[in-house]
Protein backbone atom coordinates (compact mmCIF):
# COMPACT_ATOMS: atom_id res chain seq x y z
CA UNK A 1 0.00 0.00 0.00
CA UNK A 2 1.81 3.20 -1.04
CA UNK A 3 1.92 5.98 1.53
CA UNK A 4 1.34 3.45 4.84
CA UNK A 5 3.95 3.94 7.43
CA UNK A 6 5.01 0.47 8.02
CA UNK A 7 6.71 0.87 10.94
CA UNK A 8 3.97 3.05 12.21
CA UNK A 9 1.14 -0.01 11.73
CA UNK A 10 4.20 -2.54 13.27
CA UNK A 11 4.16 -0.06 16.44
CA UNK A 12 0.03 0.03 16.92
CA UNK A 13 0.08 -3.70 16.16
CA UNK A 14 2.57 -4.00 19.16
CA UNK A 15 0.80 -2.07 21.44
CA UNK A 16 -2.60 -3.59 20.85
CA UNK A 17 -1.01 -7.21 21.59
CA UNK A 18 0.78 -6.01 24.56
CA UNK A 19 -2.37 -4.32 25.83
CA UNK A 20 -4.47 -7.45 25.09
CA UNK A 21 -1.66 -9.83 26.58
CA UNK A 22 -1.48 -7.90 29.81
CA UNK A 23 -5.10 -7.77 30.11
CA UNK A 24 -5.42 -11.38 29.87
CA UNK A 25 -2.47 -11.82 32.09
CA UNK A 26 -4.09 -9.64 34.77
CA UNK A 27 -7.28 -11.33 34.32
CA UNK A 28 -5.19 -14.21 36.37
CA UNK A 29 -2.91 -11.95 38.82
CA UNK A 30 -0.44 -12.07 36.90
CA UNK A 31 2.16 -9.33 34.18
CA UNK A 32 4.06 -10.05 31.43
CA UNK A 33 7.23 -10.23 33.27
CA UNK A 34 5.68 -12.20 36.00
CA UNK A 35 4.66 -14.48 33.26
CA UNK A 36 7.85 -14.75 31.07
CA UNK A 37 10.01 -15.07 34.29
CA UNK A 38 7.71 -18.12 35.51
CA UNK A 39 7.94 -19.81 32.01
CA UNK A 40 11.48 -20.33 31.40
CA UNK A 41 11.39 -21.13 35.35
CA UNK A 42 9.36 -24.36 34.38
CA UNK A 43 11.89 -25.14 31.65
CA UNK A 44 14.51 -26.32 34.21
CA UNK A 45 16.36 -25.00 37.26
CA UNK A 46 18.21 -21.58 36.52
CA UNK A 47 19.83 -18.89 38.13
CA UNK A 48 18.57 -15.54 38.55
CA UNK A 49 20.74 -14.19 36.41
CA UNK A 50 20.05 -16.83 33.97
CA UNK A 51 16.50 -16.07 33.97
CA UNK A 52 17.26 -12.43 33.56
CA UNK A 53 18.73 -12.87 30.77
CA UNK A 54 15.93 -15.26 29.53
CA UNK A 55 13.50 -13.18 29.96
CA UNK A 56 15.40 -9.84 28.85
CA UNK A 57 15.40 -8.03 32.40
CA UNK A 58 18.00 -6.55 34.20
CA UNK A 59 19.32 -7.67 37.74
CA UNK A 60 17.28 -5.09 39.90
CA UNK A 61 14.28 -5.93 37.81
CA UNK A 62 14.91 -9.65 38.31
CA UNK A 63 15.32 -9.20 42.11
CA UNK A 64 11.79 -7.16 42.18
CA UNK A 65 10.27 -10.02 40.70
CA UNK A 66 11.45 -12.58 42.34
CA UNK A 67 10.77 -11.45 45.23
CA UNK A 68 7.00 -10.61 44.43
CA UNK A 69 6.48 -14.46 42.89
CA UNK A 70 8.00 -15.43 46.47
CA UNK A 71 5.42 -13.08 48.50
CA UNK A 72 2.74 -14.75 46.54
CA UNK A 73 3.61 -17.72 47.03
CA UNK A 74 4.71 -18.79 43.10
CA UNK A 75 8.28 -18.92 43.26
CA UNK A 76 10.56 -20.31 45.80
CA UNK A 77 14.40 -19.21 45.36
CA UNK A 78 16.86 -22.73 46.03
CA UNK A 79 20.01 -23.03 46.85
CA UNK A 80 21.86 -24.09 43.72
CA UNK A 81 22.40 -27.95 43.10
CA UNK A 82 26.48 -29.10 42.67
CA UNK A 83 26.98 -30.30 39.23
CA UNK A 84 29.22 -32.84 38.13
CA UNK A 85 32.76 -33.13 39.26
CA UNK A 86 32.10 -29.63 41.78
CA UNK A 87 33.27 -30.10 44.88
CA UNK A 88 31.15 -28.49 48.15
């Protein structure tokens, strides 16, 4: 379509899926970060940092949440497990 602003539609597009998703989300106590953090936390035991970086949040922001899955009771922070050949 000549004269449309693609990047313009892309943005709106974004918006009304984020605004939808967060609804939904919400709908269930939860937020999109709360969510994305709690997802790749299913996948398989992980660090905080490794979840961070997962989930595209920085190491305050990864704290915060952490801490507000643990008040609510859907999180639980573990020591980590030794690995092969580690020694305690």
């Amino acid at each position: 379509m000549p004269g449309r602003d693609v990047s313009g539609l892309l943005n709106a597009a974004g918006h009304a899926l984020a605004n939808r998703l967060a609804g939904a989300l919400a709908e269930v106590g939860l937020t999109p970060r709360t969510q994305c953090v709690l997802v790749h936390a299913l996948d398989r035991e992980h660090t905080q940092i490794q979840l961070a970086a997962l989930a595209f949040l920085d190491k305050t922001t990864m704290v915060a949440t952490v801490d507000e899955l643990e008040r609510r009771g859907l999180a639980t922070r573990q020591p980590p497990t030794a690995g092969p050949g580690s020694s305690r």
